[in-house]
C-alpha atoms as a PDB file:
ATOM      1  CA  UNK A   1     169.169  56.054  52.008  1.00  0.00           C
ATOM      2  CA  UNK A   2     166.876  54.561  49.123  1.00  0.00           C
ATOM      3  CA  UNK A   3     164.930  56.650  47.053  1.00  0.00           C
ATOM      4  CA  UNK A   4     160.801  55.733  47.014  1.00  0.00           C
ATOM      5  CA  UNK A   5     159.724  55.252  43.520  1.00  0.00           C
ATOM      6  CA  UNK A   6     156.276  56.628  43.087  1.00  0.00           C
ATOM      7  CA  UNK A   7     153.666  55.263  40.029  1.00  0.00           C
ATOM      8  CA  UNK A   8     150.993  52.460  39.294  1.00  0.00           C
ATOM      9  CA  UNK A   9     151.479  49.169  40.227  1.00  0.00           C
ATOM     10  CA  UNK A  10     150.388  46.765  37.337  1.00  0.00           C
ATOM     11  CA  UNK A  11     147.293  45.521  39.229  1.00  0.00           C
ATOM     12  CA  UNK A  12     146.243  48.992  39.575  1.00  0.00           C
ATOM     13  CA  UNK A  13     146.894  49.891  35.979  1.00  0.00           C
ATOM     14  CA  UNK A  14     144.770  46.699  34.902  1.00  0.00           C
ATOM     15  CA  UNK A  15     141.741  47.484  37.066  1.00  0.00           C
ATOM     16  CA  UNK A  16     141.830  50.853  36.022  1.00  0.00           C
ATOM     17  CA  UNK A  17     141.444  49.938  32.087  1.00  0.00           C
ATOM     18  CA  UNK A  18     138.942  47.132  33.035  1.00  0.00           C
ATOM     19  CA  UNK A  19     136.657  50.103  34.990  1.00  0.00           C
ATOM     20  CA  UNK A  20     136.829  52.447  31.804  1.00  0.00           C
ATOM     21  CA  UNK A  21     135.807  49.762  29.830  1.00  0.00           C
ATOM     22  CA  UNK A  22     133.033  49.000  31.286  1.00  0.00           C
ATOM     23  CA  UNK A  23     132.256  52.639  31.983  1.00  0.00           C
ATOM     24  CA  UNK A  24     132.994  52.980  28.137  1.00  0.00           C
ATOM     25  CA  UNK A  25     130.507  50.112  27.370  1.00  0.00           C
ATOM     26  CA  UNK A  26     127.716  51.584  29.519  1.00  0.00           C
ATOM     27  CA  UNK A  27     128.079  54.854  27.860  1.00  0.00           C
ATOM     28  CA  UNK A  28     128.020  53.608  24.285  1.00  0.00           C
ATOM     29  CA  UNK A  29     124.847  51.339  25.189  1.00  0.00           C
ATOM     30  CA  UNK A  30     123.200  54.112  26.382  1.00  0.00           C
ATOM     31  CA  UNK A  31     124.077  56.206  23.270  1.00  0.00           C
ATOM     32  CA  UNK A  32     122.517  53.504  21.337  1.00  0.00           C
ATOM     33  CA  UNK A  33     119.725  52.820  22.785  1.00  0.00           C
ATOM     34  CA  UNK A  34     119.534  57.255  22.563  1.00  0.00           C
ATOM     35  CA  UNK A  35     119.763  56.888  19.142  1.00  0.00           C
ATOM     36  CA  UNK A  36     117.197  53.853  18.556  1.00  0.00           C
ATOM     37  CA  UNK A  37     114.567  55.685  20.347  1.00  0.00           C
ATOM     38  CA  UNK A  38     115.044  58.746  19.030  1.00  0.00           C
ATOM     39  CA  UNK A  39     115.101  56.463  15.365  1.00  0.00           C
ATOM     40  CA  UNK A  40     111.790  54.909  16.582  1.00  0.00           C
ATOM     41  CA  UNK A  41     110.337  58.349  17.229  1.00  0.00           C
ATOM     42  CA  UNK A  42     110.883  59.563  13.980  1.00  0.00           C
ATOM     43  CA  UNK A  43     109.697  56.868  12.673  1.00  0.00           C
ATOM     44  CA  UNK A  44     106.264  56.810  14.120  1.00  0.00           C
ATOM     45  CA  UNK A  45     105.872  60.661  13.289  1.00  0.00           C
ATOM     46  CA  UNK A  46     106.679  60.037   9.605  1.00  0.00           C
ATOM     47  CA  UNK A  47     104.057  57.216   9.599  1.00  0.00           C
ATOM     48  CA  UNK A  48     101.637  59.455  11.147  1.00  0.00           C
ATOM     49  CA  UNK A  49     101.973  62.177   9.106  1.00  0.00           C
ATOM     50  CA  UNK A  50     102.235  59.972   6.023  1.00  0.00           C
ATOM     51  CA  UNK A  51      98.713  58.907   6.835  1.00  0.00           C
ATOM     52  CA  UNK A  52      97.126  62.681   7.602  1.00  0.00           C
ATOM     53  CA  UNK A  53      98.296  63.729   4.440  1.00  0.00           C
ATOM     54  CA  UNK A  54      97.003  61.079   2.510  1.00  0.00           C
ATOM     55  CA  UNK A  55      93.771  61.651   4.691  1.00  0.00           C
ATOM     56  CA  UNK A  56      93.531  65.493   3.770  1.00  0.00           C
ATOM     57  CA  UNK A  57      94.296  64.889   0.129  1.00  0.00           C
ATOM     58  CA  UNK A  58      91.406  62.425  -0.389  1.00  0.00           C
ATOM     59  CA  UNK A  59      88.798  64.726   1.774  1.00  0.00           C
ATOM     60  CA  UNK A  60      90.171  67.640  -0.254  1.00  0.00           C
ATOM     61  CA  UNK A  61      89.048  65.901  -4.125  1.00  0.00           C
ATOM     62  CA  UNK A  62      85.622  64.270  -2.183  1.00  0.00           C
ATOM     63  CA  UNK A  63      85.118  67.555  -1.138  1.00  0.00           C
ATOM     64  CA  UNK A  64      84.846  68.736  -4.851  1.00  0.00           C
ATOM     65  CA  UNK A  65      83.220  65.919  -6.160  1.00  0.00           C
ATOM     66  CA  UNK A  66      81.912  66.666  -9.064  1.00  0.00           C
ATOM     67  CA  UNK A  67      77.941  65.945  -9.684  1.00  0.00           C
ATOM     68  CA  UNK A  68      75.970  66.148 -12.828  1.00  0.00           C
ATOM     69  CA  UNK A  69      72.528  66.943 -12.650  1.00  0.00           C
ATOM     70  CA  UNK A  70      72.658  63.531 -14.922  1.00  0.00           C
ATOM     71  CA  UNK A  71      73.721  60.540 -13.334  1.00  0.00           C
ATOM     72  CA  UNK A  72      75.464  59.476 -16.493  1.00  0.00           C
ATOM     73  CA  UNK A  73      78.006  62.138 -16.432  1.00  0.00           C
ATOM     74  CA  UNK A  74      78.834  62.009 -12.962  1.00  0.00           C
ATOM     75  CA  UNK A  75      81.737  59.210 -11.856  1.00  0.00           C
ATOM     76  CA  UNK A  76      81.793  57.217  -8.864  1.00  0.00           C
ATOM     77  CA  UNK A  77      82.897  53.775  -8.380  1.00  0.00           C
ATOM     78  CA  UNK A  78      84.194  52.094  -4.944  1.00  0.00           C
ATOM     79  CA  UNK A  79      84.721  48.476  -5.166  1.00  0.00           C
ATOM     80  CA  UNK A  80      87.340  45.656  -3.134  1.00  0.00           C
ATOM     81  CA  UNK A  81      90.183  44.481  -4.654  1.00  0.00           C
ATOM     82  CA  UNK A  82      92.912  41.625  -3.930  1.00  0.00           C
ATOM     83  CA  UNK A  83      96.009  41.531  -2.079  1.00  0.00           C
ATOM     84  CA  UNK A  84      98.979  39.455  -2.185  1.00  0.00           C
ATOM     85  CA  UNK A  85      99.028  37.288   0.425  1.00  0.00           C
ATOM     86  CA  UNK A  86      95.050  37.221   1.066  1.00  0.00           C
ATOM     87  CA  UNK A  87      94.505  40.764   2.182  1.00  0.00           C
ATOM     88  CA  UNK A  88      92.176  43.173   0.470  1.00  0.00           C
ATOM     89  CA  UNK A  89      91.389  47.285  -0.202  1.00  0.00           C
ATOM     90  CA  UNK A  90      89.756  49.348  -1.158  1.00  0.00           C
ATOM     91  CA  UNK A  91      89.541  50.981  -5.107  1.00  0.00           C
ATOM     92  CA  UNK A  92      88.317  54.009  -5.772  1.00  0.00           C
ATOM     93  CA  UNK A  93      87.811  56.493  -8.840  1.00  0.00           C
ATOM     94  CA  UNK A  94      85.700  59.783  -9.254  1.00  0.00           C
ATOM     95  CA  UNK A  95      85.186  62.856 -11.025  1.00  0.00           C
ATOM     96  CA  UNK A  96      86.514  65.972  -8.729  1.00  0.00           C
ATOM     97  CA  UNK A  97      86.956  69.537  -9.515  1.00  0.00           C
ATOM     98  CA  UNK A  98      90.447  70.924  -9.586  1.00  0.00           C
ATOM     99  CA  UNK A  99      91.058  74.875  -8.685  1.00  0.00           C
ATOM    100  CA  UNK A 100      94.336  74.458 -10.451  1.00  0.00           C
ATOM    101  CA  UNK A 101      95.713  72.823 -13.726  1.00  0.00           C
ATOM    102  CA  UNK A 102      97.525  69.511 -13.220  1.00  0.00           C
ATOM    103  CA  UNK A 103      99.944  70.005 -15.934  1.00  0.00           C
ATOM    104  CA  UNK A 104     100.610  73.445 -16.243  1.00  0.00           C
ATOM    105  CA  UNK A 105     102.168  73.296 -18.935  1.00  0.00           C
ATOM    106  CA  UNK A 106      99.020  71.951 -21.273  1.00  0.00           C
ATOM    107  CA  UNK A 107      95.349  72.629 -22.125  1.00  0.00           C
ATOM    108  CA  UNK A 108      93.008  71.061 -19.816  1.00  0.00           C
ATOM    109  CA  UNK A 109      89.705  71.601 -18.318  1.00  0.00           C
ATOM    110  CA  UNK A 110      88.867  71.631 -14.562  1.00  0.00           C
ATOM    111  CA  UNK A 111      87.441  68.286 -14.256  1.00  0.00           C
ATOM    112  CA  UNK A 112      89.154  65.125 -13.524  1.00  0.00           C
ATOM    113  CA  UNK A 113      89.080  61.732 -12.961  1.00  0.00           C
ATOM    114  CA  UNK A 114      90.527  60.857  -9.503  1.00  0.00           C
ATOM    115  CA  UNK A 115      91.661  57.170  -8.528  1.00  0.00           C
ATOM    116  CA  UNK A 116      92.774  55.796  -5.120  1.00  0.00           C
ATOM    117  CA  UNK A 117      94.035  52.556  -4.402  1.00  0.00           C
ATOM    118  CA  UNK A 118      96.603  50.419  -2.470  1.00  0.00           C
ATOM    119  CA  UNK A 119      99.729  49.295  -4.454  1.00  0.00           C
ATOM    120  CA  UNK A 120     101.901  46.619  -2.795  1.00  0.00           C
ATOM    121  CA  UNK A 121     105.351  44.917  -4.182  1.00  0.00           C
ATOM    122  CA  UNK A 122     106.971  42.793  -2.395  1.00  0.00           C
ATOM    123  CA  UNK A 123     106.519  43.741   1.690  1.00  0.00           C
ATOM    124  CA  UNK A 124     106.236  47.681   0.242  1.00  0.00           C
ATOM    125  CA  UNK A 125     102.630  49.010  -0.134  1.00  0.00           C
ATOM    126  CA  UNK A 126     101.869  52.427  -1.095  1.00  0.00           C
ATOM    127  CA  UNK A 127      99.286  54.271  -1.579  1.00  0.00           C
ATOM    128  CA  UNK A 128      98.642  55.740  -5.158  1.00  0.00           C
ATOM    129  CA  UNK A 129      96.740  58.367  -6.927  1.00  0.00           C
ATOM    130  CA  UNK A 130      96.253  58.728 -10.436  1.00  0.00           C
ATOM    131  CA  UNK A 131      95.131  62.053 -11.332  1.00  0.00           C
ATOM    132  CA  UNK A 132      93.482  62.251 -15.064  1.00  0.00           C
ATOM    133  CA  UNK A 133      93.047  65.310 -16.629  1.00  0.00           C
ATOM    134  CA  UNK A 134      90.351  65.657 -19.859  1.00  0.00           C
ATOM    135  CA  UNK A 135      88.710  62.379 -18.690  1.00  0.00           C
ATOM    136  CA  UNK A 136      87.148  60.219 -21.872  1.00  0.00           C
ATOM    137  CA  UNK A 137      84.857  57.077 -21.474  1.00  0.00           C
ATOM    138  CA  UNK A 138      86.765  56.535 -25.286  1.00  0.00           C
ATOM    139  CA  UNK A 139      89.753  56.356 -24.312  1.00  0.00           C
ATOM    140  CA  UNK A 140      91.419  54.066 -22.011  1.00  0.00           C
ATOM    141  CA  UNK A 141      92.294  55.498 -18.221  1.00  0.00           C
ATOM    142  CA  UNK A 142      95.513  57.732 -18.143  1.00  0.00           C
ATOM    143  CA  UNK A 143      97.255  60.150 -16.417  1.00  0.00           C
ATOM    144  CA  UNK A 144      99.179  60.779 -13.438  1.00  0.00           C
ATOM    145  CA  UNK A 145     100.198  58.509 -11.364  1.00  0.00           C
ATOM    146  CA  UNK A 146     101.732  59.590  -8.065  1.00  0.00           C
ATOM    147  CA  UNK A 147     102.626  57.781  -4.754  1.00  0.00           C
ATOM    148  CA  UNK A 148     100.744  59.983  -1.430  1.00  0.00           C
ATOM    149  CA  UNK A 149     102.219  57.615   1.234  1.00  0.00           C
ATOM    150  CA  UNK A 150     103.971  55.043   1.896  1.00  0.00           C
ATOM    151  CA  UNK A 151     103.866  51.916   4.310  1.00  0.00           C
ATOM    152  CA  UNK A 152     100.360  51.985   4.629  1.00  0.00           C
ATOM    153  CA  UNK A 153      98.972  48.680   5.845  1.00  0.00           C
ATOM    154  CA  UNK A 154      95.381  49.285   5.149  1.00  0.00           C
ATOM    155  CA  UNK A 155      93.165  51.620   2.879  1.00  0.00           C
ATOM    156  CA  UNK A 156      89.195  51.155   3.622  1.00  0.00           C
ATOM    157  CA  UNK A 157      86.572  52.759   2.709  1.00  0.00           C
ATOM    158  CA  UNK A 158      82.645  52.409   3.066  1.00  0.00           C
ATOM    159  CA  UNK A 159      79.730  53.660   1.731  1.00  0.00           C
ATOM    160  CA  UNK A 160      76.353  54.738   3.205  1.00  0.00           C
ATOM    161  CA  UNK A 161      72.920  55.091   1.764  1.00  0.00           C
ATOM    162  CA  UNK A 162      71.101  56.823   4.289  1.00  0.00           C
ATOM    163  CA  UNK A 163      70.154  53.355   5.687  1.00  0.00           C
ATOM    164  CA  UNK A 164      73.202  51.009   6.065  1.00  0.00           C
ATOM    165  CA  UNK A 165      76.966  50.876   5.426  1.00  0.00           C
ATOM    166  CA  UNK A 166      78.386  49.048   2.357  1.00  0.00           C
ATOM    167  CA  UNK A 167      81.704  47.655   1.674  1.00  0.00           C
ATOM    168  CA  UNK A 168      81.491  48.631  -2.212  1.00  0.00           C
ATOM    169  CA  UNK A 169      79.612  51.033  -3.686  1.00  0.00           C
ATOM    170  CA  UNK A 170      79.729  49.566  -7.946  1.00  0.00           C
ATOM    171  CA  UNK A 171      78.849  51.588 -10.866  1.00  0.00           C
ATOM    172  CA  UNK A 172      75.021  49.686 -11.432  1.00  0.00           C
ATOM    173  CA  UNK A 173      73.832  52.002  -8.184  1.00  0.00           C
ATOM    174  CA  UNK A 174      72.938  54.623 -10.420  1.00  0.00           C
ATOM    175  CA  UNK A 175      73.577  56.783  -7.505  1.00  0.00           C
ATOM    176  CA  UNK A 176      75.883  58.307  -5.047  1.00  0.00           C
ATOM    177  CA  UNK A 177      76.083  56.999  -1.262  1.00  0.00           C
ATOM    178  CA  UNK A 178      75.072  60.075   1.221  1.00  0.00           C
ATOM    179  CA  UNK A 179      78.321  59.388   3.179  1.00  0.00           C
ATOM    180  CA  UNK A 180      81.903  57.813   2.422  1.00  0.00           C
ATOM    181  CA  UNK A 181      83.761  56.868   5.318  1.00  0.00           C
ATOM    182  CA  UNK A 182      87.702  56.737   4.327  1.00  0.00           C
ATOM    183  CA  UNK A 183      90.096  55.483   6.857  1.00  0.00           C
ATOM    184  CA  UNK A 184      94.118  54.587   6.762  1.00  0.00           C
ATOM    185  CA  UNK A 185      96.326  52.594   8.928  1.00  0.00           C
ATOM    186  CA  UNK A 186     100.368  52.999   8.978  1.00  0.00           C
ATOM    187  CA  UNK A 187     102.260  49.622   9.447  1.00  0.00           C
ATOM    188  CA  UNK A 188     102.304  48.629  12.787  1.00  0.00           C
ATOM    189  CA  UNK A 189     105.525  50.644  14.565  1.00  0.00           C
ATOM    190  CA  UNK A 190     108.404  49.087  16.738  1.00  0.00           C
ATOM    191  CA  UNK A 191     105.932  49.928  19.926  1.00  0.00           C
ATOM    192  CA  UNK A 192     103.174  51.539  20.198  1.00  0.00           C
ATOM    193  CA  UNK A 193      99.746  51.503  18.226  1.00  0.00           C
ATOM    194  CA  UNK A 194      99.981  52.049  14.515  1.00  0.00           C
ATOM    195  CA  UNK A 195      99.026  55.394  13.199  1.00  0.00           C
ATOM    196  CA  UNK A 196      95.180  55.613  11.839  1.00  0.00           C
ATOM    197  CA  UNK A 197      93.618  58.721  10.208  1.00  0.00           C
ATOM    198  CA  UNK A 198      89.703  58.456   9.411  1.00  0.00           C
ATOM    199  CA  UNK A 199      87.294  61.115   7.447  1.00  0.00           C
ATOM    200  CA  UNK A 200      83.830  61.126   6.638  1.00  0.00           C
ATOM    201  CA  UNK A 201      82.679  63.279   3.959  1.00  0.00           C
ATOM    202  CA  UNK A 202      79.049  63.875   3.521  1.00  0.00           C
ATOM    203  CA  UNK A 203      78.655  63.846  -0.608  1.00  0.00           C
ATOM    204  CA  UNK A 204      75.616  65.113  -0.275  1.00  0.00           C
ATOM    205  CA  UNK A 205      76.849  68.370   1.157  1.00  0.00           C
ATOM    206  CA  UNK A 206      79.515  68.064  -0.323  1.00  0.00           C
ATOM    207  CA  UNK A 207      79.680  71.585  -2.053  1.00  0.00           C
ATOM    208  CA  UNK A 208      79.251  72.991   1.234  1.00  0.00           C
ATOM    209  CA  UNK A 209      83.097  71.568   2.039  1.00  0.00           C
ATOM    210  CA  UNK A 210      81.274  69.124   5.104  1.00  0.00           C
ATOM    211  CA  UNK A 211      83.698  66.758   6.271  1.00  0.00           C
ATOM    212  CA  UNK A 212      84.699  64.790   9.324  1.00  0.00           C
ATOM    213  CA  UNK A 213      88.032  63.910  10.564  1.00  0.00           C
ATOM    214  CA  UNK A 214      88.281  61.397  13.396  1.00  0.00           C
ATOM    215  CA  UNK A 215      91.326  61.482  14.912  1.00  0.00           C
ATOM    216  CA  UNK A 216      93.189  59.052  17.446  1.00  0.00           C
ATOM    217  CA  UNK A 217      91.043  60.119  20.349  1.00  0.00           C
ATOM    218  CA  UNK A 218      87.648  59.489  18.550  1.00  0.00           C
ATOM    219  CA  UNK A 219      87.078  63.115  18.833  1.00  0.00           C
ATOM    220  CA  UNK A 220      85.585  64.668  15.069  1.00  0.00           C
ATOM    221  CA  UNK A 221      85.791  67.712  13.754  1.00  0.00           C
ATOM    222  CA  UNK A 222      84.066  69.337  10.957  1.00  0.00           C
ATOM    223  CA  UNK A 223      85.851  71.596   8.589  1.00  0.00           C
ATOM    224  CA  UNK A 224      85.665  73.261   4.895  1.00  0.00           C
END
């Protein structure tokens, strides 16, 4: 009698390994497109949180602005400055009230000079805060220098009167705007709508702690 050999035929052997290959494909293309979401995620929560901190920060030294009962010793400047590549932002400095010392380490008063602008190198822009302690119109402007968030595509603010909005607020006013409107916008993300955060803080209240915070959904809030 002959014995029946049993086993895989070589046809059967070869469409098995071409099936778990292709299952094996499927499965890492899935993984990967996991992982770039989840990537892409992250991503847009960093950028959003980038921008609420940088929002919170600048309501938090508007908030304790500091005002002189003469103009000349209070501080407040908001002008436009140039971009590479054509674009503009925003620059602005002020005098705010600290609750603690910026450098603990050496003898300082509680009133500084505050400066926000946009810093870009290259396709990088940043947004920076230069934090003076002991301010001096004799001496040139020091301090600081510290980077609140990064990939930030725009930084505007405006400036109202109690009549109309202005793009720049310059040092000849001789005067302080009743409202400054601050808003920040992430670079755009892979989808989606970039990040924006947006406060108005009411400088003429401002030692009452009034300020706005528009968020994504329009909706404000007011806070201390």
């Amino acid at each position: 009698m002959l014995s029946r050999r049993t086993g895989f035929t070589l046809v059967e052997v070869l469409v098995a390994s071409t099936i778990g290959v292709f299952i094996a494909m499927v499965a890492v293309g899935a993984l990967r497109a996991i992982i770039a979401g989840a990537e892409m995620v992250d991503r847009n929560i960093n950028a959003a949180a980038e921008v609420r901190f940088a929002a919170s920060m600048i309501a938090r030294d508007l908030q304790n602005f500091y005002q002189d009962d003469d103009i000349e010793n209070t501080k407040f400047i908001g002008t436009v400055e140039s971009l590479e590549a054509g674009n503009y932002t925003s620059y602005l400095v002020f005098y705010t009230l600290g609750r603690t010392k910026a450098r603990a380490d050496q003898p300082e008063g509680d009133l500084y000079e505050v400066e926000y602008y946009l810093m870009q190198e290259g396709e990088t822009s940043s947004l920076m805060r230069r934090l003076w302690p002991n301010p001096s119109e004799e001496l040139e402007p020091g301090g600081i220098l510290t980077v609140i968030a990064e990939d930030i595509a725009a930084f505007d603010v405006q400036y109202f009167d109690g009549e109309e909005w202005f793009d720049e607020w310059p040092e000849e006013m001789q005067a302080l705007p009743d409202l400054v409107a601050v808003s920040f916008t992430a670079k755009q993300p892979d989808r989606g709508n970039p990040p924006t955060e947006s406060i108005i803080v009411n400088l003429a209240r401002s030692k009452e702690g009034n300020v706005s915070i528009l968020d994504g959904d329009g909706i404000t809030t007011s806070g201390q």
